[in-house]
Protein backbone atom coordinates (compact mmCIF):
# COMPACT_ATOMS: atom_id res chain seq x y z
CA UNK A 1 57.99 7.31 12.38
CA UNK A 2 54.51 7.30 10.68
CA UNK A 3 54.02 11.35 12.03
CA UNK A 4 56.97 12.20 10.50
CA UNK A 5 56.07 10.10 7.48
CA UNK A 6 53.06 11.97 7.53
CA UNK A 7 54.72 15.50 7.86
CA UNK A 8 57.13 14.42 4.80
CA UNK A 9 53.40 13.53 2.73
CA UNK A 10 52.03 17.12 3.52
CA UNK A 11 54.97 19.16 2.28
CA UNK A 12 55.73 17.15 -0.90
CA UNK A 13 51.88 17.64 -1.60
CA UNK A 14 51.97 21.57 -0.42
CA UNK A 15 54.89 21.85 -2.92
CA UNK A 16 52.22 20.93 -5.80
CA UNK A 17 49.41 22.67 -4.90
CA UNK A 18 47.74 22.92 -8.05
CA UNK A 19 48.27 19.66 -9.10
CA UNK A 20 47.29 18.18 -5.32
CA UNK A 21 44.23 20.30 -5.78
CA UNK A 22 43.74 18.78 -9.36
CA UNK A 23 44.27 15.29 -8.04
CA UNK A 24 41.60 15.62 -5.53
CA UNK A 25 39.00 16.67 -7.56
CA UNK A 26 38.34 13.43 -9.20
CA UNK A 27 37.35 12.14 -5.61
CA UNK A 28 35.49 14.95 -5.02
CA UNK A 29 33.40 15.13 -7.83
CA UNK A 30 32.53 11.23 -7.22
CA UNK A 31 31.61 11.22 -3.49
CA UNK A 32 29.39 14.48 -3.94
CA UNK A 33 27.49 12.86 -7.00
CA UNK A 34 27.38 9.70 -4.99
CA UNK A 35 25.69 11.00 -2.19
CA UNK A 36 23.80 13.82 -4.17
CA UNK A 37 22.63 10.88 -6.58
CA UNK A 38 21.57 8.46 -3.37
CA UNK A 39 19.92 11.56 -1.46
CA UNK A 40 17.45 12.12 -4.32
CA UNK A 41 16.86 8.06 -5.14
CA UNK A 42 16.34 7.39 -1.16
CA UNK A 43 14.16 10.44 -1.07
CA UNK A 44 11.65 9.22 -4.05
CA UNK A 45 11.52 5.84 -2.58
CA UNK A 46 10.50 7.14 0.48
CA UNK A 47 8.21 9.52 -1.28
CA UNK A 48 6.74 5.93 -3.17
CA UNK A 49 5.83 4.04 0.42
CA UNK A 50 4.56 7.29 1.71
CA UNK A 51 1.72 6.97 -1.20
CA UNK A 52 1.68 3.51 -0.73
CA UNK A 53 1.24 3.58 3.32
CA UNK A 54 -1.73 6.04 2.59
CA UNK A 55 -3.48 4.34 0.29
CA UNK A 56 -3.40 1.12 2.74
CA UNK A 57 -2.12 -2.59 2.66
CA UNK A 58 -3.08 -5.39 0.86
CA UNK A 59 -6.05 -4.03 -1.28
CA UNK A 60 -7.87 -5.28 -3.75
CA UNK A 61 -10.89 -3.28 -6.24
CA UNK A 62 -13.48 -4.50 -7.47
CA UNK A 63 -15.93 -2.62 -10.14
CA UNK A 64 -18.82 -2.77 -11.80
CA UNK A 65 -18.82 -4.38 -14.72
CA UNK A 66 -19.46 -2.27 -18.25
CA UNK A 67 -22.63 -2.14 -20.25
CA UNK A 68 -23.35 -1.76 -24.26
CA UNK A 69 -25.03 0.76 -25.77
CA UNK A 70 -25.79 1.07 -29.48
CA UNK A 71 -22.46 -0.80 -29.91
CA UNK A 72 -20.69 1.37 -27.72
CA UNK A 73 -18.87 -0.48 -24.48
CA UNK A 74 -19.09 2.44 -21.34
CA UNK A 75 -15.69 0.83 -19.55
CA UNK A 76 -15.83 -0.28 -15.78
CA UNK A 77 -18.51 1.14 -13.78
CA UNK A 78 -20.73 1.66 -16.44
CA UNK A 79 -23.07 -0.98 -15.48
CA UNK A 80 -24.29 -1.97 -11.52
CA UNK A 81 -23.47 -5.75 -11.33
CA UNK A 82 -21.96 -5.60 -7.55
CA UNK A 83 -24.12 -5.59 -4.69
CA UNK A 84 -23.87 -5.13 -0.77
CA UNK A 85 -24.65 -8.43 -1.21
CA UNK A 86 -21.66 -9.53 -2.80
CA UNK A 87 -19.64 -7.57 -0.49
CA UNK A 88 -21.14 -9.64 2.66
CA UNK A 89 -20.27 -12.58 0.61
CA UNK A 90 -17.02 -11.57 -0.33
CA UNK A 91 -15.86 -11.06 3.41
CA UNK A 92 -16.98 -14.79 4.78
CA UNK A 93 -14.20 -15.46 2.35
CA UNK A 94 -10.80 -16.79 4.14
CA UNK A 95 -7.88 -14.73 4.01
CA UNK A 96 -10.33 -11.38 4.14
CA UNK A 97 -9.87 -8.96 6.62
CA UNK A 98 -11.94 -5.74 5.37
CA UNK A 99 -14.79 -5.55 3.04
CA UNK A 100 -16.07 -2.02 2.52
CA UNK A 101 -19.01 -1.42 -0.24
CA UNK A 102 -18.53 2.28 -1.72
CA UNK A 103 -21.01 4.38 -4.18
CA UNK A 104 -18.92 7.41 -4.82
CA UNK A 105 -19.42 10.56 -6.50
CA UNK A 106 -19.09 14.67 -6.70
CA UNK A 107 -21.49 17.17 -5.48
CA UNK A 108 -21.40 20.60 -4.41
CA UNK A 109 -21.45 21.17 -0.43
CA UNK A 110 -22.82 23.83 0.94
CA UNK A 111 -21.43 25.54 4.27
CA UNK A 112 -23.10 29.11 4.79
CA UNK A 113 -21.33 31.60 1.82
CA UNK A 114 -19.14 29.00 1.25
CA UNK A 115 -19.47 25.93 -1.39
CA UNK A 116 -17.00 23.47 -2.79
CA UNK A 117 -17.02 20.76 -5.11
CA UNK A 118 -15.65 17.86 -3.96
CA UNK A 119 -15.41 13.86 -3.87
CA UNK A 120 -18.32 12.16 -2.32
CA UNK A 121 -18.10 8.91 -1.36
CA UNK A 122 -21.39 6.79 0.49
CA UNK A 123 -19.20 3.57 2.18
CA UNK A 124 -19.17 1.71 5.58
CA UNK A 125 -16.50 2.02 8.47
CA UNK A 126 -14.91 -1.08 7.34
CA UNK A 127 -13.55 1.83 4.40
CA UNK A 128 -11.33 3.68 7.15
CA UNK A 129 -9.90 0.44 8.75
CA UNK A 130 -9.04 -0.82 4.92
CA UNK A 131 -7.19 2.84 3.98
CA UNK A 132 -5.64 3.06 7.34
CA UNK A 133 -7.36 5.99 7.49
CA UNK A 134 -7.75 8.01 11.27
CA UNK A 135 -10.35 10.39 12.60
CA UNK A 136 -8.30 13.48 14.18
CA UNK A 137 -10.84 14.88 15.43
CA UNK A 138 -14.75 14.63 16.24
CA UNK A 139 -15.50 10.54 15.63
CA UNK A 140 -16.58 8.26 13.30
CA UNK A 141 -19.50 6.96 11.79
CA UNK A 142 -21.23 3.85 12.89
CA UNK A 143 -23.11 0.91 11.51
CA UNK A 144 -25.91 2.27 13.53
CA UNK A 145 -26.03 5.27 11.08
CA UNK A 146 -25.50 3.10 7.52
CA UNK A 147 -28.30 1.28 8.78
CA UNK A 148 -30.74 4.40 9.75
CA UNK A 149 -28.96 6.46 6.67
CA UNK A 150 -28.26 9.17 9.18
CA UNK A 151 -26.84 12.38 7.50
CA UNK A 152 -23.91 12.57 8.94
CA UNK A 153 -20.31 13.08 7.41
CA UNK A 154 -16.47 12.96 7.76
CA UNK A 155 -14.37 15.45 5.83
CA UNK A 156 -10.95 15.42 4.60
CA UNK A 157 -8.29 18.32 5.15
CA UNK A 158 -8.38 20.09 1.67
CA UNK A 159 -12.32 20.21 1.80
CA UNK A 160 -12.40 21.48 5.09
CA UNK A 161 -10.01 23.99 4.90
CA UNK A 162 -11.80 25.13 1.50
CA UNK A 163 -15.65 25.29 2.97
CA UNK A 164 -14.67 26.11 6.66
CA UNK A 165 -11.21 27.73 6.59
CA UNK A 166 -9.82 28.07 10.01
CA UNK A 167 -12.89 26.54 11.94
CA UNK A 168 -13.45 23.90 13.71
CA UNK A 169 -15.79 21.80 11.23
CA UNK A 170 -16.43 19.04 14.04
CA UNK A 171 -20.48 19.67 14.51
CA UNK A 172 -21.26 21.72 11.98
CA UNK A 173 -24.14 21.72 9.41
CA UNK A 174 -23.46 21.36 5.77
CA UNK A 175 -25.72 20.98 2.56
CA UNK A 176 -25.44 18.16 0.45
CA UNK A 177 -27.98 18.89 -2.27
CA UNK A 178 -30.05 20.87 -0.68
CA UNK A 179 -30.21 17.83 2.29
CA UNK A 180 -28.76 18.82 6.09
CA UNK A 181 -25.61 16.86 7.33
CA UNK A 182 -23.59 17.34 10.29
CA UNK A 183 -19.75 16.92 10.01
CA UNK A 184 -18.97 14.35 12.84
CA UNK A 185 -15.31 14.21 12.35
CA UNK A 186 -12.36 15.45 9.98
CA UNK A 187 -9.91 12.82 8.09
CA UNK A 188 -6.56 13.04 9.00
CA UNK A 189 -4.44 14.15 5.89
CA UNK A 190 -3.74 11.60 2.92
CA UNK A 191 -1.84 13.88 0.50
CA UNK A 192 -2.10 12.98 -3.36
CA UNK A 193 -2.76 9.50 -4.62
CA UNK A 194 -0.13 7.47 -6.84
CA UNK A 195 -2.66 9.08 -10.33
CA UNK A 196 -1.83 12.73 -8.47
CA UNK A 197 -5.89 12.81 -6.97
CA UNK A 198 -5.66 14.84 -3.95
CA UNK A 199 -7.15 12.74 -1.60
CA UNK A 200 -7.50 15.21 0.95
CA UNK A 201 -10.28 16.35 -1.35
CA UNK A 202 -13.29 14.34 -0.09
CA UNK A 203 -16.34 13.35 1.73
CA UNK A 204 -17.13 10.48 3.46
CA UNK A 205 -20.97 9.68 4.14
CA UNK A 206 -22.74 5.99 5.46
CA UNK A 207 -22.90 4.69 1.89
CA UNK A 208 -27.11 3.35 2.63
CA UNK A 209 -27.35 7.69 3.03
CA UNK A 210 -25.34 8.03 -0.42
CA UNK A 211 -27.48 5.39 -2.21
CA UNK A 212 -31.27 6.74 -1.16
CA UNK A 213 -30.47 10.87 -0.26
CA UNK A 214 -27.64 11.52 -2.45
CA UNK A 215 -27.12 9.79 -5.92
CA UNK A 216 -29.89 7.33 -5.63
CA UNK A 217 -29.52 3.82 -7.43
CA UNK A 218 -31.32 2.42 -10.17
CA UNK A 219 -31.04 -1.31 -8.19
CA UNK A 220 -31.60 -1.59 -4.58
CA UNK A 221 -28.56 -2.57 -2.87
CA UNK A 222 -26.09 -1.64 -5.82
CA UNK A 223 -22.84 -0.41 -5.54
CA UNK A 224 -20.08 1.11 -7.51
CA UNK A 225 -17.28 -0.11 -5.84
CA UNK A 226 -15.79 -2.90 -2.94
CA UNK A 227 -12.50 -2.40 -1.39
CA UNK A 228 -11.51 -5.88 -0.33
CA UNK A 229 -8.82 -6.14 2.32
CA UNK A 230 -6.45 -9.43 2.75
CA UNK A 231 -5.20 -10.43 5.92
CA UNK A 232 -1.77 -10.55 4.54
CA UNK A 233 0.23 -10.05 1.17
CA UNK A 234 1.03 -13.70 1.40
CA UNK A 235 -3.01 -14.54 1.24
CA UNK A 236 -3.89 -12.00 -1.96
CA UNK A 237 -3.24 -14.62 -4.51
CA UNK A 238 -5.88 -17.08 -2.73
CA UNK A 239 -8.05 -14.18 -2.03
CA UNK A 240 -8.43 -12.98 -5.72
CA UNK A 241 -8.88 -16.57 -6.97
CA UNK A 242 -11.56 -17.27 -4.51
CA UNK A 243 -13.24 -13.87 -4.75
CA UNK A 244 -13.42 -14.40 -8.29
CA UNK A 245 -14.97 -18.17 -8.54
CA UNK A 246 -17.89 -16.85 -5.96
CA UNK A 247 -18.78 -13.49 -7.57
CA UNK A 248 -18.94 -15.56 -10.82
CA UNK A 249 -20.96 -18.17 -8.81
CA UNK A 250 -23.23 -15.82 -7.71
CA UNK A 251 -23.80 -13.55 -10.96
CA UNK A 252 -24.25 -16.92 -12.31
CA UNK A 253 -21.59 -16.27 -15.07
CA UNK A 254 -21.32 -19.79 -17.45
CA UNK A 255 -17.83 -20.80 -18.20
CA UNK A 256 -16.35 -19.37 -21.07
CA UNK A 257 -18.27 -16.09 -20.59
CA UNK A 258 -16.63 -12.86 -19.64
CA UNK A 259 -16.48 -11.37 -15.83
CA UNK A 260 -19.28 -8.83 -15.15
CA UNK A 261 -17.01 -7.11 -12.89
CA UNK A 262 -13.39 -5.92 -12.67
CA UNK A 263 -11.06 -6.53 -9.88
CA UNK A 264 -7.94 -4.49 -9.41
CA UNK A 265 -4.96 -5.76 -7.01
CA UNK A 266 -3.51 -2.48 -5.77
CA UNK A 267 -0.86 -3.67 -3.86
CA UNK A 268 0.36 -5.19 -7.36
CA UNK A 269 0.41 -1.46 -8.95
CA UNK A 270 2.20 -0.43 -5.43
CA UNK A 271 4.62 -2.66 -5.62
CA UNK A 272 5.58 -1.99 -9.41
CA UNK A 273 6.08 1.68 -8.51
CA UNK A 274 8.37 0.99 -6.00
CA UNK A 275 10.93 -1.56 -7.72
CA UNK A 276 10.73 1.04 -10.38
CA UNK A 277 12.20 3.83 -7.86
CA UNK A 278 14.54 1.12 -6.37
CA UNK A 279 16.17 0.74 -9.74
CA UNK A 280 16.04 4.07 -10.55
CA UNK A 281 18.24 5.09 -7.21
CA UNK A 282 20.52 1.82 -8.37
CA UNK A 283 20.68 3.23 -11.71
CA UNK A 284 21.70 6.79 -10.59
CA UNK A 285 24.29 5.48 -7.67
CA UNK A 286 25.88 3.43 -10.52
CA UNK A 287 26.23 6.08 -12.65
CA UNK A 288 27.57 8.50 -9.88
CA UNK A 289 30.23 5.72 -9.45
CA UNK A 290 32.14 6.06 -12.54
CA UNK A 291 33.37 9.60 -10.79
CA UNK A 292 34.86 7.26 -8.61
CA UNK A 293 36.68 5.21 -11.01
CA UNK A 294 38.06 8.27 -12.71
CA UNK A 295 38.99 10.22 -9.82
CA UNK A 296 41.22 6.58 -8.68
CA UNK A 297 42.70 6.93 -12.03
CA UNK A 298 43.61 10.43 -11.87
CA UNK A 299 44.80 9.84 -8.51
CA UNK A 300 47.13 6.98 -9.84
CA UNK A 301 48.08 9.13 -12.84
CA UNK A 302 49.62 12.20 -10.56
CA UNK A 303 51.15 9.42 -8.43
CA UNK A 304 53.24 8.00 -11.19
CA UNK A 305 54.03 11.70 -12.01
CA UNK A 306 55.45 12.33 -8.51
CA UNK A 307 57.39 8.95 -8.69
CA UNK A 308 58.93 9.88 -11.78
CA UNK A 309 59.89 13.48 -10.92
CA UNK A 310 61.13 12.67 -7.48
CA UNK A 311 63.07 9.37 -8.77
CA UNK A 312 66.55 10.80 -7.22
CA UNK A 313 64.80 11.80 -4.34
CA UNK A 314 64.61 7.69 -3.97
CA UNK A 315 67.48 6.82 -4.92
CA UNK A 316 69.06 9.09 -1.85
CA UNK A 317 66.61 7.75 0.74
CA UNK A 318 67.28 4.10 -0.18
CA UNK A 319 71.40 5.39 -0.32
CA UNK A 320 70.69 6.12 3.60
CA UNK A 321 69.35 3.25 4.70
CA UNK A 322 65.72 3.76 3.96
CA UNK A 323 63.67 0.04 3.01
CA UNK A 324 61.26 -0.64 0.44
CA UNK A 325 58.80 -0.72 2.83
CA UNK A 326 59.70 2.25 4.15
CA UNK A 327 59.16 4.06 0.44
CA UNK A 328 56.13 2.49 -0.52
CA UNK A 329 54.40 3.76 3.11
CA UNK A 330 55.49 7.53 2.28
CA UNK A 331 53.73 7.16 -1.18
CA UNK A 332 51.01 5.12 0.05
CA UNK A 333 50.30 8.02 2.70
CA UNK A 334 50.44 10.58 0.46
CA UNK A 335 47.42 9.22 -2.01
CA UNK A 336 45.45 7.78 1.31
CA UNK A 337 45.70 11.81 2.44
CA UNK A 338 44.76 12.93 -1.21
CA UNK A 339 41.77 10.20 -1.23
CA UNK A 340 40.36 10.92 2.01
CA UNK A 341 41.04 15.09 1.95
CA UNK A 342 38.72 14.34 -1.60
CA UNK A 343 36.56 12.22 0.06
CA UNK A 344 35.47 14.62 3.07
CA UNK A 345 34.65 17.49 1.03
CA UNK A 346 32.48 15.63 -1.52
CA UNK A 347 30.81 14.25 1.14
CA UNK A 348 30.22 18.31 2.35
CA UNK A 349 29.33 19.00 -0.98
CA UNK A 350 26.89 16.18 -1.75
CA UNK A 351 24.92 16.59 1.55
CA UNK A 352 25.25 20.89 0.55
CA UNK A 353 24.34 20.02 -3.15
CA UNK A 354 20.94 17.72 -1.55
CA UNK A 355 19.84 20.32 0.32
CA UNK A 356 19.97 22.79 -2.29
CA UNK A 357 18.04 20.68 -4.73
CA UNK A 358 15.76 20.38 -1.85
CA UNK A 359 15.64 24.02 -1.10
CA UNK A 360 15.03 25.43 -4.72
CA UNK A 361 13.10 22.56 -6.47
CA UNK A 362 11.09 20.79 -3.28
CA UNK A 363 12.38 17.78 -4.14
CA UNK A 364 12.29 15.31 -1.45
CA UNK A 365 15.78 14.03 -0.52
CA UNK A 366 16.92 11.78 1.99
CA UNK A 367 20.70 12.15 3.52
CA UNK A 368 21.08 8.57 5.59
CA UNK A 369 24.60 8.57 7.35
CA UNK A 370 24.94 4.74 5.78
CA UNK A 371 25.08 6.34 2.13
CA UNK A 372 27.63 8.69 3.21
CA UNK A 373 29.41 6.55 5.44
CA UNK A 374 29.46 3.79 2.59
CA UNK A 375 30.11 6.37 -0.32
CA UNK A 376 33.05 7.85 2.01
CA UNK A 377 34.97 4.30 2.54
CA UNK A 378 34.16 3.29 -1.07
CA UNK A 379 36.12 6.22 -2.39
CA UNK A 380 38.62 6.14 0.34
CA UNK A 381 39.23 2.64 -0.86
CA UNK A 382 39.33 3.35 -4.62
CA UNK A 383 41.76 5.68 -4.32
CA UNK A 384 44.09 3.93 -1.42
CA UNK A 385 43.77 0.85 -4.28
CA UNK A 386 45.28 3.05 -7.54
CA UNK A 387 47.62 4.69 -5.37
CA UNK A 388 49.19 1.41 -4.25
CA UNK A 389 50.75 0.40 -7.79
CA UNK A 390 52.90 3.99 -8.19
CA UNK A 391 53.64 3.37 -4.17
CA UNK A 392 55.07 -0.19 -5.56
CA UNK A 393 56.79 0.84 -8.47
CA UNK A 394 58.81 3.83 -6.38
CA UNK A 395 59.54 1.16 -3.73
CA UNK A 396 60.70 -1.45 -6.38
CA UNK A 397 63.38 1.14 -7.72
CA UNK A 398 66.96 0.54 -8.61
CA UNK A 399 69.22 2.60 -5.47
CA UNK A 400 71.57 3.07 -8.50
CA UNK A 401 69.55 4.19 -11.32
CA UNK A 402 68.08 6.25 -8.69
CA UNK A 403 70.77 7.93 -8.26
CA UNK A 404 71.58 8.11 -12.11
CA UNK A 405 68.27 9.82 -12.73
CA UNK A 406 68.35 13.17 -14.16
């Protein structure tokens, strides 16, 4: 019964091709921007926690504070108020995992003919445990070494590949202002920071080397920078307020007075980023949606068409013995093969279309079989639902007036 209900569907429809061909293209147009739409939202969320994953988990930032001169303020950094000091203080604090002092900077590095100028950065190996950061090759530095100040080094990718090309950098001597250091171990890669900093771009040296050899400091024991590292997200809140009250303690900083020091919660910034590419990919799947709605409309539209020009053709089923049921399943299976005929080749065209976009622009998409499962049975459904009412109405018909109809 249903197969030849089914065979009945597909040569009513192959009598209208154009207009079957018309009806489906409502549902095609709205699954392909559906999954299109969701391909490129997943893939710049994904793109977001990549960034996020490389810069590590539950950081916090703290700077110098700023300095006047002449009237003029010189922003964060501008002044040395943080110590290693405060650093060793700042990780007897509970709910702190990681504490890694950092004096950063740019110089020129030296490797035979070759030089580049990159990111220099003096800090302990509490740093690569904080960024989540691993050694690929060669090893890292020791708090043996930011003890002595050995001249030693760990390079990042883009660095490497700029002062060493295709050679092994593990071992190697390289000149740091004119002062020898040997290259114990290359970085594996970052790629760019959430600002677009390449952070690939960089050297890593024990931070008491960086301080006396390198940059020098005008106060013993200052630093530029502390990367702070909370045991879990849960703890930052309790971390910051803590870390605050004792570096204000300790600077002895009188209440009502302003913070010598800045502290940055980049987890905070993280996080922000990513709800904004969650709504983004909400905004864009809702939007893609409304194909739906008016490919289920033009779906029901055609439908009420075919009723109304195949009224008599009713009329002489029902004359024969045919039930209301019995009309309202040959309609009914004539939109569910329109909807889900639409719905397979948007779905071909949205994952062709994501590709593409991928192909010529290098955008990163992401085709996950739930969005095209989901957008599949979500149009499937839309159209199934506005082609029931023109199934109904052919089913509620008059045998009579059927007949009557000219």
């Amino acid at each position: 019964m249903i197969f030849a209900m089914l065979g009945e569907a597909w040569r009513a429809m192959g009598a209208n091709r154009l207009r079957t061909m018309l009806t489906m293209l409502g549902m095609v147009i709205g699954v392909g921007a559906v999954v299109l739409m969701m391909s490129i939202g997943q893939g710049a969320q994904y793109a977001i926690k990549q960034t996020i994953a490389a810069m590590g988990s539950n950081l916090f930032i703290l700077h110098s504070g700023s300095t006047t001169s002449g009237g003029a303020r010189t922003g964060s950094g501008g002044n040395f108020t943080l110590t290693v000091g405060d650093a060793e203080a700042v990780a007897e604090l509970p709910g702190v995992q990681t504490v890694a002092p950092m004096h950063p900077g740019n110089a020129q590095i030296v490797y035979g003919p070759n030089n580049w100028n990159t990111s220099v950065t003096g800090t302990t190996p509490g740093f690569l445990e904080a960024r989540s950061w691993q050694v690929t090759s060669g090893a890292a530095f020791t708090d043996s070494d930011v003890r002595s100040a050995t001249r030693v080094a760990l390079i990042g990718k883009t660095a490497a590949e700029n002062l060493f090309g295709d050679e092994n950098p593990v071992g190697k001597t390289i000149r740091i202002r004119q002062s020898p250091f040997v290259i114990l171990g290359t970085l594996a890669a970052k790629g760019q920071s959430m600002d677009g900093r390449d952070q690939d771009d960089t050297l890593l040296i024990p931070l008491t080397t960086a301080q006396r050899q390198v940059f020098g400091s005008q106060f013993p024991g200052s630093v530029r920078l502390i990367m702070v590292q909370a045991t879990t997200q849960e703890a930052m809140p309790a971390v910051e307020k803590s870390m605050t009250e004792l570096l204000r303690q300790r600077h002895r900083i009188r209440e009502g007075m302003d913070n010598d020091f800045f502290l940055r919660n980049l987890t905070a910034v993280a996080d922000s980023a990513e709800e904004s590419t969650r709504t983004m990919s909400l905004l864009l799947g809702a939007i893609a949606s409304v194909s739906l709605l008016v490919g289920g409309i033009g779906i029901m539209n055609i439908m009420l068409v075919s009723v109304t020009e195949r009224t008599r053709e009713i009329g002489i089923r029902m004359a024969i013995g045919a039930r209301e049921r019995d009309i309202l399943l040959q309609f009914l299976l004539e939109a569910i093969i329109i909807s889900v005929a639409g719905c397979f080749i948007g779905l071909l065209l949205g994952i062709g279309g994501a590709l593409l976009v991928n192909a010529l622009t290098g955008t990163m998409v992401i085709i996950s079989g739930s969005s095209a499962v989901v957008a599949f049975g979500v149009a499937a459904t839309v159209g199934i639902f506005f082609g029931f009412y023109p199934a109904r109405k052919a089913a509620q018909l008059d045998p009579i007036e059927a007949l009557r109809y000219q």
